[in-house]
Protein backbone atom coordinates (compact mmCIF):
# COMPACT_ATOMS: atom_id res chain seq x y z
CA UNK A 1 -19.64 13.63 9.53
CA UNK A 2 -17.35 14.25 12.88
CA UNK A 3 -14.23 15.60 12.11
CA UNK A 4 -12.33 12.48 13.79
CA UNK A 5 -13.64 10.03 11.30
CA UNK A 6 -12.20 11.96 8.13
CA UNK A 7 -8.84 11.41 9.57
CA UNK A 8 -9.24 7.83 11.25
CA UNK A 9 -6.33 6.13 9.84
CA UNK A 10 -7.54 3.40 7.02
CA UNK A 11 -5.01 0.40 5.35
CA UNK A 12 -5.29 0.18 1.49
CA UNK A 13 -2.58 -1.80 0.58
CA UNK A 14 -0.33 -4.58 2.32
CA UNK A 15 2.78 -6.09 0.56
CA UNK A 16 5.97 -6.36 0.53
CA UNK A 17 8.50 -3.39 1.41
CA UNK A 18 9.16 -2.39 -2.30
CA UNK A 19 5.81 -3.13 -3.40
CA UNK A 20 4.39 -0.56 -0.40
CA UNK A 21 6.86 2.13 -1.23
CA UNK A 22 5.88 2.23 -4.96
CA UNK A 23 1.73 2.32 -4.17
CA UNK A 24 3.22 5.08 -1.48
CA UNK A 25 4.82 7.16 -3.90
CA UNK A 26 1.89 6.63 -6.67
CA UNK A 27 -0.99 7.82 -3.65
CA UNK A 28 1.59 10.61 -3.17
CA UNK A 29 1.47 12.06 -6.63
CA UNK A 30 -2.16 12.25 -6.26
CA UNK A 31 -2.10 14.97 -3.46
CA UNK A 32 -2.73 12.16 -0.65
CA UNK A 33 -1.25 12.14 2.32
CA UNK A 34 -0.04 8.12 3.12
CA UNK A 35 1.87 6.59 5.69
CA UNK A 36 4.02 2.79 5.75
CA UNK A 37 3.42 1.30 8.88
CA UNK A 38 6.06 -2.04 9.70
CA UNK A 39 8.11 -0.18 7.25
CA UNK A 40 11.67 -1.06 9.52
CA UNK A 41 10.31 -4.52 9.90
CA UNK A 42 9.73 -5.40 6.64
CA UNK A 43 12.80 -4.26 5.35
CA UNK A 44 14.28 -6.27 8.30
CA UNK A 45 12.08 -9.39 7.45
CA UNK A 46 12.11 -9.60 3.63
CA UNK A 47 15.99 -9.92 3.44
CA UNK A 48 15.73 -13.13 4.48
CA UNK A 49 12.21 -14.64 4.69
CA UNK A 50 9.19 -14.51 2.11
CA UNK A 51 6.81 -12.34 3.16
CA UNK A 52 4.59 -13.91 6.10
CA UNK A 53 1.25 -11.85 7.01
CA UNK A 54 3.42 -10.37 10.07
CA UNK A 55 5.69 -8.87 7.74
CA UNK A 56 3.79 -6.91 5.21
CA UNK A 57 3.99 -3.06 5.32
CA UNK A 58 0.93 -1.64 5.07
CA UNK A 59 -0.18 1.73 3.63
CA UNK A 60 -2.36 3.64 5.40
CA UNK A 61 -4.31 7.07 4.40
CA UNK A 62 -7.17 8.84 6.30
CA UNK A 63 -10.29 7.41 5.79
CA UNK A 64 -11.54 10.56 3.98
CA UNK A 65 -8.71 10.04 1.27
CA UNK A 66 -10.22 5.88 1.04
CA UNK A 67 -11.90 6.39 -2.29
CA UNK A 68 -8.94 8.52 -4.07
CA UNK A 69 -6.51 6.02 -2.71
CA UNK A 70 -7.95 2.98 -3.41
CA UNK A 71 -8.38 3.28 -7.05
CA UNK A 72 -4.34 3.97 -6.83
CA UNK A 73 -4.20 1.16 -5.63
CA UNK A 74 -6.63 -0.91 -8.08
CA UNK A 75 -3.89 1.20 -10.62
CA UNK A 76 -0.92 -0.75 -9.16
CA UNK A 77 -2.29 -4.30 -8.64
CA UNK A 78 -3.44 -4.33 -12.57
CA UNK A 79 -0.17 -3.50 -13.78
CA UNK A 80 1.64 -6.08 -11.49
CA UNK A 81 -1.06 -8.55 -12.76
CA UNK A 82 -0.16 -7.81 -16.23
CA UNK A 83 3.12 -7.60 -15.79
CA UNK A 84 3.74 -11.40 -14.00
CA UNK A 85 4.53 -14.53 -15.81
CA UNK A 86 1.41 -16.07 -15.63
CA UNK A 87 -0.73 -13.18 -17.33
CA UNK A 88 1.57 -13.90 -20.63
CA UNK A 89 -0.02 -17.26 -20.47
């Protein structure tokens, strides 16, 4: 594998700005480094609009950390499920 593709930038979460800075800090504590990118416009953006596709943050690794990172992320999104009002239904 050529060195350029272990650290080709890869997105493995998009949400809101809260929602991006928790998976951020949760990839973190694994040892991963992770980037937000739109960070300054989503906090911009979600004071005052829902978020719209433009203004998700996303959360981006290197594509050699995809694996690690997504099952973070798989981590995250089951909690939120469980946690909304419609799982308690």
């Amino acid at each position: 594998m050529k060195e350029e593709s272990k650290s080709n930038p890869v997105e493995v979460f998009a949400g809101s700005l809260w929602q991006a800075q928790i998976v951020k800090t949760m990839i973190e504590n694994e040892g991963i480094e992770v980037f937000l990118y739109n960070e300054f416009e989503g906090l911009n953006n979600s004071l005052f609009y829902s978020v719209a596709e433009s203004n998700l943050v996303r959360v981006v690794v290197a594509e050699a950390d995809l694996a690690d990172a997504e099952i973070v992320v798989q981590e995250f999104e089951k909690n939120m499920n469980a946690e909304s009002p419609q799982a308690a239904e």
